[in-house]
C-alpha atoms as a PDB file:
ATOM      1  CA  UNK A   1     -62.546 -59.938 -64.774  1.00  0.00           C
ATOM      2  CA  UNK A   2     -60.390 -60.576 -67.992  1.00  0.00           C
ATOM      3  CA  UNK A   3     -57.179 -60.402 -66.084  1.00  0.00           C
ATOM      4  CA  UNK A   4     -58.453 -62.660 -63.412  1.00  0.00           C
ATOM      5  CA  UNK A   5     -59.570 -65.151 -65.227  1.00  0.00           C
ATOM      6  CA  UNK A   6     -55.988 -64.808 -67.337  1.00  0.00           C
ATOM      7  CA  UNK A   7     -54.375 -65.679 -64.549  1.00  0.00           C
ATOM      8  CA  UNK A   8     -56.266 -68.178 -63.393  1.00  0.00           C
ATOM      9  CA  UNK A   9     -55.870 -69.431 -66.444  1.00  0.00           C
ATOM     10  CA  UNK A  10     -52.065 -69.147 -66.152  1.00  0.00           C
ATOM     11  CA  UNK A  11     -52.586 -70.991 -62.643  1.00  0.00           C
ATOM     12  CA  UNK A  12     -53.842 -74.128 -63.932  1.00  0.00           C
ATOM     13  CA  UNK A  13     -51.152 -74.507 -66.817  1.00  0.00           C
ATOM     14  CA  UNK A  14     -48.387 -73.857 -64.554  1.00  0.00           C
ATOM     15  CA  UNK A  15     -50.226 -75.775 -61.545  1.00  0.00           C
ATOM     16  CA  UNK A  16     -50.218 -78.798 -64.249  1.00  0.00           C
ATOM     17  CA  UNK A  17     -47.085 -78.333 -65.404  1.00  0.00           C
ATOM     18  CA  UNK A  18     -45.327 -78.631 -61.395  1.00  0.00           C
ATOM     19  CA  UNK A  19     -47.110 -81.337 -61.145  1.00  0.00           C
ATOM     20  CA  UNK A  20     -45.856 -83.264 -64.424  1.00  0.00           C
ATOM     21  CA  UNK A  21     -42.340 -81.560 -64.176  1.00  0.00           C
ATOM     22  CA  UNK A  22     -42.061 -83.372 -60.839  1.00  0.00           C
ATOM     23  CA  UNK A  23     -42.868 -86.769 -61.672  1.00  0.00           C
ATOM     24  CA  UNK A  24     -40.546 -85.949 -64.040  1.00  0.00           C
ATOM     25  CA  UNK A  25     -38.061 -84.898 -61.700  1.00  0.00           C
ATOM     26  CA  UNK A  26     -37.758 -87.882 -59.667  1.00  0.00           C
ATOM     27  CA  UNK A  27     -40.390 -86.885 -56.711  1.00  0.00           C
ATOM     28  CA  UNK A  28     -42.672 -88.959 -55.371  1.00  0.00           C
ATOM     29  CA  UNK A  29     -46.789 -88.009 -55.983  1.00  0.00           C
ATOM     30  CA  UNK A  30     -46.503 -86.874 -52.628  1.00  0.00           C
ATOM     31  CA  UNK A  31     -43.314 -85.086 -52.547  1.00  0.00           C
ATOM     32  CA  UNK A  32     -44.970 -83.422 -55.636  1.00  0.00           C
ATOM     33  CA  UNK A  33     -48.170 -82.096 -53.806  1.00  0.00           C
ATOM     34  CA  UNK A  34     -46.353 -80.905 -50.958  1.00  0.00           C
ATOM     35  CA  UNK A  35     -43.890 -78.935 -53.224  1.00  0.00           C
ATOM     36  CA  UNK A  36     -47.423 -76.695 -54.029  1.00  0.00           C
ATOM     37  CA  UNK A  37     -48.903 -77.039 -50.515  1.00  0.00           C
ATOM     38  CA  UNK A  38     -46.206 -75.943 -48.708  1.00  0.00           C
ATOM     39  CA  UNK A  39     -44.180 -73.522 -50.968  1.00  0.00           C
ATOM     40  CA  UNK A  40     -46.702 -72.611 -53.534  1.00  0.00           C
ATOM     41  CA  UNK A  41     -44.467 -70.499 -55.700  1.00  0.00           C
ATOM     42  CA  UNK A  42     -45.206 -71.297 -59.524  1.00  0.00           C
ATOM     43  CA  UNK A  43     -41.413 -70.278 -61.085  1.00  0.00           C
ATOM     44  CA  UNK A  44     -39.588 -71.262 -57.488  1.00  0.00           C
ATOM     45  CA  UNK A  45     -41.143 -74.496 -58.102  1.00  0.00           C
ATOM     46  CA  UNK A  46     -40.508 -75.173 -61.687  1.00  0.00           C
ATOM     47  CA  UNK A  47     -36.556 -74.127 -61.265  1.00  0.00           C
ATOM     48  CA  UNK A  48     -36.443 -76.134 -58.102  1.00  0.00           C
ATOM     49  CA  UNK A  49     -37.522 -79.332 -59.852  1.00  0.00           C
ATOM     50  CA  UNK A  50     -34.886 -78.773 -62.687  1.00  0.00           C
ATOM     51  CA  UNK A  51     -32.544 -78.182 -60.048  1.00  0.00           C
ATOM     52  CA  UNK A  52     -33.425 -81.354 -58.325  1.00  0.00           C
ATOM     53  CA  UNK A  53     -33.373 -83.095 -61.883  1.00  0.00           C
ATOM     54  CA  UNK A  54     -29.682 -82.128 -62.686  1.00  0.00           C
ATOM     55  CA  UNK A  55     -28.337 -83.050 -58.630  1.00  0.00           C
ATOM     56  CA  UNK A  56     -27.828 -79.691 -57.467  1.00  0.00           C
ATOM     57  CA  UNK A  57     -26.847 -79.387 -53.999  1.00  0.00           C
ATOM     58  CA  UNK A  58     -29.896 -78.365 -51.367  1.00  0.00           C
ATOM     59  CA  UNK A  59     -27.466 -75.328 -50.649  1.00  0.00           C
ATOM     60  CA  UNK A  60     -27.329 -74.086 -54.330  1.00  0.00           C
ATOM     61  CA  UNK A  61     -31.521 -74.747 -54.636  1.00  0.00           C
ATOM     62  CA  UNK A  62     -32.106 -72.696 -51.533  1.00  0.00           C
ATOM     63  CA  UNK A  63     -29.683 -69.488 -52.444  1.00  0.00           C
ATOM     64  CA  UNK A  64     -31.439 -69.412 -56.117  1.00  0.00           C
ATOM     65  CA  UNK A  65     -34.571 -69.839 -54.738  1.00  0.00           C
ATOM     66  CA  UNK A  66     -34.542 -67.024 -52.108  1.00  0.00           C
ATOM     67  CA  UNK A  67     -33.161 -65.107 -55.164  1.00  0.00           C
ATOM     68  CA  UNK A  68     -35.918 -65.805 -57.586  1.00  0.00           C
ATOM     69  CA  UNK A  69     -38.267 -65.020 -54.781  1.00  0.00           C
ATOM     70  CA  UNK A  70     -37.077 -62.156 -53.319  1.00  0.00           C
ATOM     71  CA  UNK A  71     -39.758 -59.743 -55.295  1.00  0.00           C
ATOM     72  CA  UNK A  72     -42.033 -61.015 -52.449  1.00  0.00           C
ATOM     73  CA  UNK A  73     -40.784 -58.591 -50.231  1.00  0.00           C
ATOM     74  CA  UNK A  74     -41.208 -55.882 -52.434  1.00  0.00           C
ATOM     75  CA  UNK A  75     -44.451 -57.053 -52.306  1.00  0.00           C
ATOM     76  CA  UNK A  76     -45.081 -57.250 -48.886  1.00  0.00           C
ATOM     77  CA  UNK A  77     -43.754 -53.684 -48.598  1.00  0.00           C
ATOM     78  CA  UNK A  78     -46.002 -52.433 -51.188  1.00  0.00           C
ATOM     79  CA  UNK A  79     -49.125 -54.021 -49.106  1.00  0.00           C
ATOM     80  CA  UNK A  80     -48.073 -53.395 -45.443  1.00  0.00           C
ATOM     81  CA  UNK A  81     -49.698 -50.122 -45.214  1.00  0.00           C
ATOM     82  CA  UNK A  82     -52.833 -52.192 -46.199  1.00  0.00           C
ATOM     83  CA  UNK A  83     -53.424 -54.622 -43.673  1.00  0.00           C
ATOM     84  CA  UNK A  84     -50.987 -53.613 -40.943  1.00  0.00           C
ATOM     85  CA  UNK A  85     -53.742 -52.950 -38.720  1.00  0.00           C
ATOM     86  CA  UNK A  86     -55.401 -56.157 -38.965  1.00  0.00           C
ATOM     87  CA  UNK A  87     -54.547 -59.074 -36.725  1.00  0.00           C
ATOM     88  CA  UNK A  88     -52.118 -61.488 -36.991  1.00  0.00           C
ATOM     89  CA  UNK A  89     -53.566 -63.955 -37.866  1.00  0.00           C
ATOM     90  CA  UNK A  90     -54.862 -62.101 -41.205  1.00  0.00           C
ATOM     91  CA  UNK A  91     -52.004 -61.075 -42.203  1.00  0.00           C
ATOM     92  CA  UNK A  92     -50.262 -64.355 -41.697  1.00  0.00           C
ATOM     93  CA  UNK A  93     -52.794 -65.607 -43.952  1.00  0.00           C
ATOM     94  CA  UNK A  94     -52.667 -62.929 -46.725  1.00  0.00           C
ATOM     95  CA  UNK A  95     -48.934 -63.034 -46.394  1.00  0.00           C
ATOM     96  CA  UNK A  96     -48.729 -66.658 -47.561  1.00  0.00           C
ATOM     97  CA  UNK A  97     -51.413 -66.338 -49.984  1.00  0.00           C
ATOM     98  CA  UNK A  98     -49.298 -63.175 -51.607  1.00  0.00           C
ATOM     99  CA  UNK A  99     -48.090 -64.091 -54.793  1.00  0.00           C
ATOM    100  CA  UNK A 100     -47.697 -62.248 -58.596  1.00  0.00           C
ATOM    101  CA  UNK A 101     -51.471 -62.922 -58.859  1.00  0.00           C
ATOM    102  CA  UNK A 102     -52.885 -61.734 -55.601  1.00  0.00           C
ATOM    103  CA  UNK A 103     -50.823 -58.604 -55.571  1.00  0.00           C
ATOM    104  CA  UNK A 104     -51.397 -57.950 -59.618  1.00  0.00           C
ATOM    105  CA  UNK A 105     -55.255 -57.497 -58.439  1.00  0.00           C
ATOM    106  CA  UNK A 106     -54.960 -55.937 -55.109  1.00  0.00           C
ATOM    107  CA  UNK A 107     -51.800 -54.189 -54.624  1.00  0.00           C
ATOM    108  CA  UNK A 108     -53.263 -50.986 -56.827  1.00  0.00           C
ATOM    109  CA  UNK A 109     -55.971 -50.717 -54.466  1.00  0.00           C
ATOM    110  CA  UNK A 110     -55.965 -47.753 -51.852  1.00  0.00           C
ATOM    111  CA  UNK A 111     -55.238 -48.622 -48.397  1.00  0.00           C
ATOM    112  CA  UNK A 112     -58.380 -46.855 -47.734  1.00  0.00           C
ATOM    113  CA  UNK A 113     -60.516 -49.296 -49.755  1.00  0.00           C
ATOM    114  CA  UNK A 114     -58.620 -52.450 -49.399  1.00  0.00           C
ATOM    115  CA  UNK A 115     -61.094 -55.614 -49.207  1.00  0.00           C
ATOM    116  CA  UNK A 116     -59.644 -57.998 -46.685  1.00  0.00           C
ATOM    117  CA  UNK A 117     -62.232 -60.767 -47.829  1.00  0.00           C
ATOM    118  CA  UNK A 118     -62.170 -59.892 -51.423  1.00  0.00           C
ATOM    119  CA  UNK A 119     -58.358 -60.865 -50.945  1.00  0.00           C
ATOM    120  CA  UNK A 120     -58.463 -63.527 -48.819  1.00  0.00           C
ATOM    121  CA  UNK A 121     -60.745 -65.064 -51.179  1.00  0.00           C
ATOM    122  CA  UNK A 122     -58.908 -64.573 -54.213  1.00  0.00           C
ATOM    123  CA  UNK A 123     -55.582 -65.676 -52.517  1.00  0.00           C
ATOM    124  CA  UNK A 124     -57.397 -68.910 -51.861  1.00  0.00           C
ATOM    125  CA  UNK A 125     -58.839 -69.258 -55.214  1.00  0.00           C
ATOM    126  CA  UNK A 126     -55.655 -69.212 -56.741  1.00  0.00           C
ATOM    127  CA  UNK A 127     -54.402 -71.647 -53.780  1.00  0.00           C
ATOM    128  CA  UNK A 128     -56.864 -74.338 -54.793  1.00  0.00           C
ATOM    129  CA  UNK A 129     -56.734 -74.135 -58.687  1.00  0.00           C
ATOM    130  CA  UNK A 130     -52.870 -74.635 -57.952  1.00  0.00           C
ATOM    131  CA  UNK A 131     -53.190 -77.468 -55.832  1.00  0.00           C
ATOM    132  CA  UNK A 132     -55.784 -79.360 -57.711  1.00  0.00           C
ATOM    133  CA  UNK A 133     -54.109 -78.590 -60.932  1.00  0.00           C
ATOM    134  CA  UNK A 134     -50.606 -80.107 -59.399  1.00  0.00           C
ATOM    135  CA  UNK A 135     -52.854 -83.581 -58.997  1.00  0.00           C
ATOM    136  CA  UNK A 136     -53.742 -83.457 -62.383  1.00  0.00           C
ATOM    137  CA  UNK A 137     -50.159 -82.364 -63.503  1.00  0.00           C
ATOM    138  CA  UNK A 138     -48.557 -85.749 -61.005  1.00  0.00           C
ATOM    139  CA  UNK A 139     -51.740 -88.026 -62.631  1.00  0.00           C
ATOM    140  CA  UNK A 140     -51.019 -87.047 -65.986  1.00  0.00           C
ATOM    141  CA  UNK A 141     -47.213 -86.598 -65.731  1.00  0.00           C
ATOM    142  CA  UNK A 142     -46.761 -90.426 -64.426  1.00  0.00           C
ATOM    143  CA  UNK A 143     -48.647 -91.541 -67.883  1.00  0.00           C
ATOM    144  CA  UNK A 144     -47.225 -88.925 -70.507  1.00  0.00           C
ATOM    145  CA  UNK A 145     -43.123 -88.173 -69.978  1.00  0.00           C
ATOM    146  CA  UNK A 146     -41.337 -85.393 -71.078  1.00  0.00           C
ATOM    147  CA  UNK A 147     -44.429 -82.728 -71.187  1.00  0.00           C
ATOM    148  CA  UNK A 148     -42.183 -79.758 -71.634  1.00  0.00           C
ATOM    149  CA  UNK A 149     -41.843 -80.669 -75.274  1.00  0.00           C
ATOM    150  CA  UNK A 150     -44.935 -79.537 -75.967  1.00  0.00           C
ATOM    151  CA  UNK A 151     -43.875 -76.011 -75.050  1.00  0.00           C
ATOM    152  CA  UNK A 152     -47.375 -75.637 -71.902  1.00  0.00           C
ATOM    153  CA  UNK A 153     -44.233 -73.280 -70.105  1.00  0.00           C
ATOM    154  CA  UNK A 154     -45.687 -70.555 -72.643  1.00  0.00           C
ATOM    155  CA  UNK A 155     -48.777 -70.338 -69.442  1.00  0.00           C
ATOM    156  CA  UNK A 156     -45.550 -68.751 -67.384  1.00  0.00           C
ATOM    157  CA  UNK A 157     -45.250 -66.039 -69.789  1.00  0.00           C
ATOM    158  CA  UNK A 158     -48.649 -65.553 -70.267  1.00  0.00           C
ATOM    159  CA  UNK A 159     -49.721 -65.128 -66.730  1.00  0.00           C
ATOM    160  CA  UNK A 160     -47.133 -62.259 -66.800  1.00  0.00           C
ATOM    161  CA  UNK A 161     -48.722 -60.841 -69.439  1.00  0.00           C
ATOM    162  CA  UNK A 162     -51.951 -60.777 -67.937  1.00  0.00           C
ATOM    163  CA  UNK A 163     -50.379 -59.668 -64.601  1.00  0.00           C
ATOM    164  CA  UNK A 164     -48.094 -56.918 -65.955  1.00  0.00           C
ATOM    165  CA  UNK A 165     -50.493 -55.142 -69.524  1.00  0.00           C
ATOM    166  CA  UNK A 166     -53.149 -53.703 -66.998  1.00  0.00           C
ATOM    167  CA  UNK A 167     -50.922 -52.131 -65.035  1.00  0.00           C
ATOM    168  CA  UNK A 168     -49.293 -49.778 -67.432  1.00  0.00           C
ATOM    169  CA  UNK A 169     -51.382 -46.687 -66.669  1.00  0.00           C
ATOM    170  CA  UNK A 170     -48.811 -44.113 -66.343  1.00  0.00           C
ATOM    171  CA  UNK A 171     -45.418 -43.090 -69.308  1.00  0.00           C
ATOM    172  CA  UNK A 172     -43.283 -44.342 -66.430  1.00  0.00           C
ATOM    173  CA  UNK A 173     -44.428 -48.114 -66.009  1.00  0.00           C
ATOM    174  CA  UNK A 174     -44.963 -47.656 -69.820  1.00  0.00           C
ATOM    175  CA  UNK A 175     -40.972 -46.733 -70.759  1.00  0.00           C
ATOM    176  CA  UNK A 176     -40.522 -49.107 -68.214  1.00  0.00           C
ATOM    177  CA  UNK A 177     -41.805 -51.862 -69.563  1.00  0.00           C
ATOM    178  CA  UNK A 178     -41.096 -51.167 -73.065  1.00  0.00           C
ATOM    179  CA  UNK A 179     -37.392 -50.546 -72.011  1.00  0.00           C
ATOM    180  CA  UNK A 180     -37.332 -54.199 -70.268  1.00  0.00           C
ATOM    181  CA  UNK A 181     -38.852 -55.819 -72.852  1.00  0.00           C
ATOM    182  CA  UNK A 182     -36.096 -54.654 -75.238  1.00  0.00           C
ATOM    183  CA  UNK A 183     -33.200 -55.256 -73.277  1.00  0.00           C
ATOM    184  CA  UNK A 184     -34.529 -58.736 -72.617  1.00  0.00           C
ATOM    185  CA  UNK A 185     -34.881 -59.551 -76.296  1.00  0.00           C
ATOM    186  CA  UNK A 186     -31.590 -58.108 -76.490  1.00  0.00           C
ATOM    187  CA  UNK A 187     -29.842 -59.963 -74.177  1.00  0.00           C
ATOM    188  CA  UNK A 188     -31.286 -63.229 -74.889  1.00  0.00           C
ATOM    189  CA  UNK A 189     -29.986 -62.743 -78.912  1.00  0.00           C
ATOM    190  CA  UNK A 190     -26.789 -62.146 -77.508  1.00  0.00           C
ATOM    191  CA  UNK A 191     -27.066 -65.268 -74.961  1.00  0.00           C
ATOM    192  CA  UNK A 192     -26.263 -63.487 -71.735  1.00  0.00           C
ATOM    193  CA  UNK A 193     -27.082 -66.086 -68.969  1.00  0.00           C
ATOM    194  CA  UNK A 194     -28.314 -62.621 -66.768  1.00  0.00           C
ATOM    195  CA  UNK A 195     -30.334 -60.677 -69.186  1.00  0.00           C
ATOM    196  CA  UNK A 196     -33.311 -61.344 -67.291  1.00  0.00           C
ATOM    197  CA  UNK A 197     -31.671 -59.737 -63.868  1.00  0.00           C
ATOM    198  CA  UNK A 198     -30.126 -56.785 -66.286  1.00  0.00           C
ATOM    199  CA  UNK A 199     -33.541 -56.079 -68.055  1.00  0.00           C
ATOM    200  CA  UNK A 200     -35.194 -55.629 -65.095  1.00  0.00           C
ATOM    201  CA  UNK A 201     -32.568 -53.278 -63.419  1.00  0.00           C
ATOM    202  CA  UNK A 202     -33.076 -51.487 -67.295  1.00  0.00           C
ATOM    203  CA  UNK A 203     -36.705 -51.205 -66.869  1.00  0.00           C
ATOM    204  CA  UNK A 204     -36.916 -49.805 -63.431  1.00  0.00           C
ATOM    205  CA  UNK A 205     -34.258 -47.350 -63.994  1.00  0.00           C
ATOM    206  CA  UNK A 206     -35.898 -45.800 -67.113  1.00  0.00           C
ATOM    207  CA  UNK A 207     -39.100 -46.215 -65.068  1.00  0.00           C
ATOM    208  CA  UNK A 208     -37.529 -44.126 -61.495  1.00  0.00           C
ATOM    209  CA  UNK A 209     -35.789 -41.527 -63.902  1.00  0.00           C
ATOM    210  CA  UNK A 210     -39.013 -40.644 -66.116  1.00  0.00           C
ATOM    211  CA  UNK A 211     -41.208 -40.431 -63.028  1.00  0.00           C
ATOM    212  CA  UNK A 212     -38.400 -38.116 -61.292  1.00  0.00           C
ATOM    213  CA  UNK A 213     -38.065 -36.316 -64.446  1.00  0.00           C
ATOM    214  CA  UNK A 214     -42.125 -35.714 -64.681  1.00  0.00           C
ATOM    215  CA  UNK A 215     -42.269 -34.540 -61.178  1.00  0.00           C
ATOM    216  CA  UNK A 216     -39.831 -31.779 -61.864  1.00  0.00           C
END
């Protein structure tokens, strides 16, 4: 209950801060809402609206996008053996609702004991705070400019924490963590514009190589 309520948490900052950031941006209050309707990806969003802030091309938005969001299908992988036997039109619906959140409280489950209704509902829990916390974000971004300054993007890394602490159950995900979390540091001290991609290749290599070297 601590985690999800973390996140949720995490949901409204960063649901407030897409919709300040795109007021900010340029957007229209509309434009805004439809950015969380439609795409409802909380870092997608946020790098989108810089993007759109600085003129980058729709071309150069959509390759770093599909990029940044690619971890999806790693999800989706993770979860198929979960509801592939459902019908379409559930997994449609979980499939949209499947972000960092959603799968950071049901992607541990067994197949076996997967709760299509516990999902669905917490997929579209997380789907309203957004929303309704993007019309507070485009309300209260068109009065008070220039939010970031008062550093609210901390909500991204906290949701991360929330999502990623409970999960370390095993030395693997441990070392793995630890190991990413290092390099990270690391590379940000030494200003490489990639440590973030590097630290994570780190982490799950010290992560596949502990677990292969347990099993032996």
């Amino acid at each position: 209950m601590c985690c999800h309520a973390a996140i949720e948490f995490g949901g409204r900052t960063l649901g407030f801060l897409a919709g300040s950031f795109a007021i900010d941006s340029g957007l229209t209050p509309l434009e805004g809402q439809a950015m969380s309707a439609i795409l409802f990806a909380g870092a997608a969003q946020l790098v989108a609206m810089g993007m759109i802030k600085s003129g980058a091309t729709l071309l150069t938005m959509v390759v770093t996008i599909f990029f940044i969001t690619s971890r999806h299908f790693l999800y989706s992988l993770s979860m198929r053996s979960h509801i592939k036997d459902l019908p379409l039109r559930w997994r449609l619906s979980l499939g949209f609702l499947l972000t960092d959140e959603l799968f950071a409280l049901c992607g541990h489950h067994k197949p076996e004991k997967f709760d299509r209704w516990y999902a669905l509902g917490a997929g579209l829990s997380f789907y309203l705070i957004w929303n309704l916390a993007t019309v507070v974000g485009i309300i209260i971004g068109a009065k008070i400019p220039n939010l970031q300054q008062y550093g609210l993007e901390f909500a991204v890394a906290a949701t991360f924490i929330a999502i990623v602490v409970p999960n370390i159950t095993t030395l693997p995900i441990f070392l793995a963590a630890l190991s990413a979390l290092v390099s990270s540091v690391l590379f940000a001290a030494l200003d490489i514009e990639l440590g973030l991609v590097i630290s994570s290749i780190v982490g799950m290599t010290v992560g596949y190589l502990c677990e292969e070297k347990m099993k032996r």
